[in-house]
Protein backbone atom coordinates (compact mmCIF):
# COMPACT_ATOMS: atom_id res chain seq x y z
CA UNK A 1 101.70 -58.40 -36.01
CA UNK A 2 105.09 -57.70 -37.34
CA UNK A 3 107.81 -59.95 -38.80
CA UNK A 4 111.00 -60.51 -37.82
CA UNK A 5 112.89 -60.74 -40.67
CA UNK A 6 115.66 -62.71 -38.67
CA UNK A 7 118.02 -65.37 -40.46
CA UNK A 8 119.20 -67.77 -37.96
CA UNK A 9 122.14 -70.55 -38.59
CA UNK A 10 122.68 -73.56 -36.81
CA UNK A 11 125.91 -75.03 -36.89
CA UNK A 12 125.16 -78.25 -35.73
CA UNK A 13 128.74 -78.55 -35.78
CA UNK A 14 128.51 -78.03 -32.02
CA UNK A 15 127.22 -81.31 -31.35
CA UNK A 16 130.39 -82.44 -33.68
CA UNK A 17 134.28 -83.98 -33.82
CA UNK A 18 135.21 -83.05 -36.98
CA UNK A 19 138.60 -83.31 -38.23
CA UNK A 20 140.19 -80.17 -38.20
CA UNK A 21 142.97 -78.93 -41.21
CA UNK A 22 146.54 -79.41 -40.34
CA UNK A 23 148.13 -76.48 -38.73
CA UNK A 24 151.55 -75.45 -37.87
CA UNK A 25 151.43 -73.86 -34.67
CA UNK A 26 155.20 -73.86 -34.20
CA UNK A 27 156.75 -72.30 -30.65
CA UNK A 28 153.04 -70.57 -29.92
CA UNK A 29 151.66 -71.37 -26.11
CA UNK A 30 149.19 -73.91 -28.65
CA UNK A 31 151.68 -75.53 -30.00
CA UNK A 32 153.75 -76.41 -27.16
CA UNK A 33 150.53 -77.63 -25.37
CA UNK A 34 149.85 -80.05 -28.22
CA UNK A 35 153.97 -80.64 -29.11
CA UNK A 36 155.48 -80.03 -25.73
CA UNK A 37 159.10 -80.23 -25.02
CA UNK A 38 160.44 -83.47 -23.26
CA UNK A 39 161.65 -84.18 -19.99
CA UNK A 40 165.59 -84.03 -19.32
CA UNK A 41 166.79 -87.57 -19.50
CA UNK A 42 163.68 -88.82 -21.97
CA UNK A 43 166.28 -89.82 -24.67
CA UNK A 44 167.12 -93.19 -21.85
CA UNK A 45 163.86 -94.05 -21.97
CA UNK A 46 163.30 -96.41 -25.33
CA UNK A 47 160.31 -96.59 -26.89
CA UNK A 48 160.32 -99.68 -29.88
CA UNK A 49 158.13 -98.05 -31.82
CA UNK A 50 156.37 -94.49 -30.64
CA UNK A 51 154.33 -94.62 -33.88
CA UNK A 52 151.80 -96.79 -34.79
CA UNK A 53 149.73 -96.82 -37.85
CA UNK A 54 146.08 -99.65 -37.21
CA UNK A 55 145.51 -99.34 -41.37
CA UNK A 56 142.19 -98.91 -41.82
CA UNK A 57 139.53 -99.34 -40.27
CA UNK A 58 135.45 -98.91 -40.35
CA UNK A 59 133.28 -96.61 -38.10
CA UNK A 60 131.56 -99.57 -36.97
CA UNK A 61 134.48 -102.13 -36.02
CA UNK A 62 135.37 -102.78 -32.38
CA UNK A 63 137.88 -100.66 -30.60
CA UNK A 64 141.84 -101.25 -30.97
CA UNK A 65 144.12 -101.79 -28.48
CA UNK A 66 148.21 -101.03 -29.21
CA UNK A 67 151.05 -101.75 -27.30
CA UNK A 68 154.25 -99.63 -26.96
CA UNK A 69 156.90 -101.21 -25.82
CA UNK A 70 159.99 -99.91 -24.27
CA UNK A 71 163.06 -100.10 -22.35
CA UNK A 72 164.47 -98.28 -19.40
CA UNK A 73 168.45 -97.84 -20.40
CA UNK A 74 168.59 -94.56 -17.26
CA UNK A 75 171.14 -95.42 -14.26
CA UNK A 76 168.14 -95.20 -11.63
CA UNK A 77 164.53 -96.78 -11.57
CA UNK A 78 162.21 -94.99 -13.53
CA UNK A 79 158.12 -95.07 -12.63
CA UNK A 80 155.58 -94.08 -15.03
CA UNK A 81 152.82 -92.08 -13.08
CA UNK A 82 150.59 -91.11 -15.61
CA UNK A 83 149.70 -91.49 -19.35
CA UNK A 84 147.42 -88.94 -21.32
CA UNK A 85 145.44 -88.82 -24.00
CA UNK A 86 142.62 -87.35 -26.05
CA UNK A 87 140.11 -87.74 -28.79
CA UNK A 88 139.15 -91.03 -29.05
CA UNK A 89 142.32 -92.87 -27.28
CA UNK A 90 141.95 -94.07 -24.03
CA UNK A 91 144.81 -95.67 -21.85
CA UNK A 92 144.45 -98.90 -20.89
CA UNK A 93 147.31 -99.30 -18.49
CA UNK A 94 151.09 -99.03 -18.15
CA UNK A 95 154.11 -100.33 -16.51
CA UNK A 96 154.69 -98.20 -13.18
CA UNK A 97 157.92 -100.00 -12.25
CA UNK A 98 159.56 -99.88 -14.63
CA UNK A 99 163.19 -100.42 -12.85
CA UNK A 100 166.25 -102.11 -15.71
CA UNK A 101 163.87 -103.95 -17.77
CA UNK A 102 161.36 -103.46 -20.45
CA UNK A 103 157.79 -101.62 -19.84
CA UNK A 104 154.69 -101.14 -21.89
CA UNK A 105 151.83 -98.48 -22.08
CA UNK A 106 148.60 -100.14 -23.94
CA UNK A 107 146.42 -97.48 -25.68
CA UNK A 108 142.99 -98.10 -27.14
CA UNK A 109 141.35 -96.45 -30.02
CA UNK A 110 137.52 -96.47 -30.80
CA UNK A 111 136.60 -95.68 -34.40
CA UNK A 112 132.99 -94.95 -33.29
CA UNK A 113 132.15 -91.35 -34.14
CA UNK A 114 135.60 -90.92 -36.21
CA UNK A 115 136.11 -90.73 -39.79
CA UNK A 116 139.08 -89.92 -42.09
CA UNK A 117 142.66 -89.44 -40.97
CA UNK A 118 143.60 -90.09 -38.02
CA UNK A 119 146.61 -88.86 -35.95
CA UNK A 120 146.29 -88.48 -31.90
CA UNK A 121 148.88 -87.77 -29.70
CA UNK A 122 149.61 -90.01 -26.43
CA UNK A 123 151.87 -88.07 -23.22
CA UNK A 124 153.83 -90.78 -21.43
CA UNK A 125 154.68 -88.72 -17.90
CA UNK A 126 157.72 -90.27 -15.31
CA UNK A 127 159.32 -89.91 -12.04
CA UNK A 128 161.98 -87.46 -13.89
CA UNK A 129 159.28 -84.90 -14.30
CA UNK A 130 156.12 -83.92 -13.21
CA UNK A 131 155.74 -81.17 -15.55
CA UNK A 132 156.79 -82.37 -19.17
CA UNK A 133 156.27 -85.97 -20.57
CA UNK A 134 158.92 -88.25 -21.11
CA UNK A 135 157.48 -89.74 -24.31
CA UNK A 136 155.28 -89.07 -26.80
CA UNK A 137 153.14 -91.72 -28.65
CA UNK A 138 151.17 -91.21 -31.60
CA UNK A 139 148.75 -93.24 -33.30
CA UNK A 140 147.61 -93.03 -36.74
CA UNK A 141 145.29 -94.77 -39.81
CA UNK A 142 142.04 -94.03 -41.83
CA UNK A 143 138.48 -94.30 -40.74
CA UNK A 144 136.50 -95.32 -43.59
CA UNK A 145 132.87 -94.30 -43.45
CA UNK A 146 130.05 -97.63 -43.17
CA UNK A 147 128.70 -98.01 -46.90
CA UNK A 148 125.26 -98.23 -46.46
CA UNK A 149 125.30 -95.29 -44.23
CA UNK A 150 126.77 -92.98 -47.09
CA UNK A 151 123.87 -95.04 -49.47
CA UNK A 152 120.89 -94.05 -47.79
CA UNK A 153 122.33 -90.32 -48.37
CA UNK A 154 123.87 -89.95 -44.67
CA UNK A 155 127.34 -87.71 -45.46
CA UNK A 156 128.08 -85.86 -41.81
CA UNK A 157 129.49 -87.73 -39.07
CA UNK A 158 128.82 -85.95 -35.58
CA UNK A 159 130.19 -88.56 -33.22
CA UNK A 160 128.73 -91.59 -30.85
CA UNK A 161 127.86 -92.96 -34.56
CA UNK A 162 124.95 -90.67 -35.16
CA UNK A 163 125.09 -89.69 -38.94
CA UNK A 164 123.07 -86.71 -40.26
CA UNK A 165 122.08 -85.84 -43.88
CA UNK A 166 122.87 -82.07 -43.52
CA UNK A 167 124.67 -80.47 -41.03
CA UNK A 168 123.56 -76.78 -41.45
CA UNK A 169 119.80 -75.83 -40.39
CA UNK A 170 118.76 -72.29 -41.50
CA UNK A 171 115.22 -70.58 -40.46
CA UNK A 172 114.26 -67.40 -41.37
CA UNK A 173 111.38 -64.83 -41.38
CA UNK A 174 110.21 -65.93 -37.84
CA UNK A 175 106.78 -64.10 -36.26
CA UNK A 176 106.84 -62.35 -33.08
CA UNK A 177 105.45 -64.81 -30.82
CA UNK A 178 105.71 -67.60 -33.39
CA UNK A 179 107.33 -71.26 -33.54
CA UNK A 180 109.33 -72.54 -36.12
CA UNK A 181 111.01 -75.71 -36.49
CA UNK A 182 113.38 -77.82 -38.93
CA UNK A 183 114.46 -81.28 -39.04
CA UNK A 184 117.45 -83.20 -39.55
CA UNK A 185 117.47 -86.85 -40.43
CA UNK A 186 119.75 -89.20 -38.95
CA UNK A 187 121.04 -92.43 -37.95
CA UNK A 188 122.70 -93.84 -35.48
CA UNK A 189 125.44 -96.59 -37.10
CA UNK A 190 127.13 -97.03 -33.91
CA UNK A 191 126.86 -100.18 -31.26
CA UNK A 192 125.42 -98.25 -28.39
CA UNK A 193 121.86 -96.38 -28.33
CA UNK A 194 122.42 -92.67 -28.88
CA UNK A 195 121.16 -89.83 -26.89
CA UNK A 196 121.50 -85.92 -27.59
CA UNK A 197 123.98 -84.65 -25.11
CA UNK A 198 123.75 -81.75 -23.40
CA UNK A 199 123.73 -78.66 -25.18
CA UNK A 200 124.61 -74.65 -24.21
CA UNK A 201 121.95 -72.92 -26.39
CA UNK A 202 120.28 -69.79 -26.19
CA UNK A 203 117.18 -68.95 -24.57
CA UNK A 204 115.01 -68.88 -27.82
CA UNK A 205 116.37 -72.25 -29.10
CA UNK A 206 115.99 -75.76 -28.55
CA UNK A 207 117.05 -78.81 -30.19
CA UNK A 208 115.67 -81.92 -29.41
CA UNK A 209 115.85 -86.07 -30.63
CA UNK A 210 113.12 -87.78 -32.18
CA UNK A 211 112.65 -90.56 -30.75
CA UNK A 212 114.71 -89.25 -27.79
CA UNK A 213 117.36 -92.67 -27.92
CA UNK A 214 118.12 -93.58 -31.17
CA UNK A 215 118.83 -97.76 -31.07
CA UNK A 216 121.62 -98.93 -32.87
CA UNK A 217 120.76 -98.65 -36.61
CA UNK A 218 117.79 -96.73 -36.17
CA UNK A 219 116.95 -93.86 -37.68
CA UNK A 220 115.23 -90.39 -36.47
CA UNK A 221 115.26 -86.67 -37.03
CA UNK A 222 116.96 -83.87 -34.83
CA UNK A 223 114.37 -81.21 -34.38
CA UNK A 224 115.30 -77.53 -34.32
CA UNK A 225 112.91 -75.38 -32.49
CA UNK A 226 113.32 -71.52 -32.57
CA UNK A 227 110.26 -69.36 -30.02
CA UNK A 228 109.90 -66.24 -31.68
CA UNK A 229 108.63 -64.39 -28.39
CA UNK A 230 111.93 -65.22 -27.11
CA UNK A 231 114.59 -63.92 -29.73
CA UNK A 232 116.84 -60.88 -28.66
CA UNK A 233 115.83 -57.15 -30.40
CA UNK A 234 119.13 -57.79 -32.66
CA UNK A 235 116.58 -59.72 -34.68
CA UNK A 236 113.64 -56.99 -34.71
C-alpha cells in the first residue's frame, strides 16, 4: 500500500463572517453595488440622522433596534417601497406614505455571530426610482468579544455564536483507502442552539458537529473527516 503524501487545508473560514479589511473600490461595478449613486430628487428627502453609531456592545446582548427619522420636503407624495439590508441588519418596518410629513425606517442589528467594527450599509428605495435608492443609512459600533469565551482559550468567531479555538485544520500523509480525522473545539456563546449549516464540500471530505446541536453555552468539537479512497489523483 502506497502513501499519499497529500497536504490538505481547511479553511474553516467557509463556515465564517469575518470582517473583511477596508477597501476602496471607487467607480468599479463593486463599488457602485455597495456605494451606489442616488436617485434624482433624494436630496428632498431628509433623513435626521443617516448615521448611527449603538457604542458598544457584547456578542451576547439582545438585538438593537434604530430609528431614522426623516422628512419628506418633495412637492408630490413620496412612498417608500422597499428597504435593504445585509449582514446582520434586518428591517423592521418603514413609513410607506410618507406624503408632507415626517417618516421613519426602524433597522435592527443582532450582535450574535459579530465581533469588532462594525459598519453596514442600509438602501432606503422610493416611488422616484425603482432602480437606485433614495437614501442610504449606515450603522456603526464595536462588538466586543464575551470574556469568558476568550478565557477558556476560544479566539475565532464563525457566526450564530459558535466560537472555535483554531480556525485552520491541516491533515497530511493520508493512506489510500484510509480515514483521517481532526477536531476542532468549540462553543456555542450565543442564545439559540447551534447547528452546522449546510456545507459545499468535496467528495472526499466531510465535516461534521459533535454533539450535532450545540445548546447555548455548551461546548463540542467540529470533526474533520478526509476518505482517502476518495481523494482526486492530484494528491497521488
Amino acid at each position: 500500500m502506497h502513501k499519499r503524501l497529500c497536504h490538505i487545508v481547511f479553511l474553516l473560514m467557509m463556515m465564517a463572517v469575518v470582517n473583511a479589511q477596508v477597501v476602496t473600490y471607487g467607480d468599479s461595478l463593486f463599488g457602485r453595488l455597495v456605494n451606489p449613486p442616488l436617485c434624482e430628487g433624494h436630496d428632498m428627502i431628509k433623513f435626521i440622522a443617516p448615521d448611527v453609531d449603538f457604542d458598544t456592545l457584547s456578542v451576547t446582548d439582545k438585538p438593537v433596534v434604530m430609528r431614522f427619522s426623516f422628512a419628506n420636503n418633495h412637492p408630490s407624495d413620496v412612498q417608500l417601497t422597499r428597504v435593504e439590508s445585509c449582514c446582520g441588519c434586518g428591517v423592521m418596518g418603514f413609513s410607506s406614505e410618507v406624503g408632507d410629513v415626517q417618516g421613519f425606517v426602524d433597522v435592527v442589528f443582532n450582535p450574535s455571530g459579530y465581533t469588532g467594527a462594525i459598519n453596514r450599509q442600509v438602501y432606503v428605495y422610493s416611488s422616484l426610482s425603482g432602480e437606485m435608492p433614495t437614501a442610504v443609512l449606515s450603522v456603526k459600533g464595536f462588538v466586543k468579544a464575551a470574556d469568558d469565551v476568550r478565557s477558556k482559550g476560544y479566539r475565532y468567531n464563525f457566526g450564530g455564536g459558535l466560537w472555535v479555538r483554531r480556525n485552520i485544520v491541516k491533515i497530511s500523509n493520508i493512506e489510500a483507502g484510509a480515514l483521517r480525522s481532526e477536531r476542532v473545539a468549540c462553543i456555542n456563546s450565543g442564545s439559540h442552539p447551534f447547528e452546522l449549516p449546510s456545507l459545499d464540500l468535496p467528495g472526499y471530505a466531510v465535516v461534521a458537529l459533535e454533539p450535532a446541536v450545540i445548546e447555548p453555552g455548551g461546548e463540542g468539537d467540529i470533526v474533520v473527516v478526509i476518505d482517502g479512497s476518495k481523494l482526486p489523483s492530484i494528491f497521488e
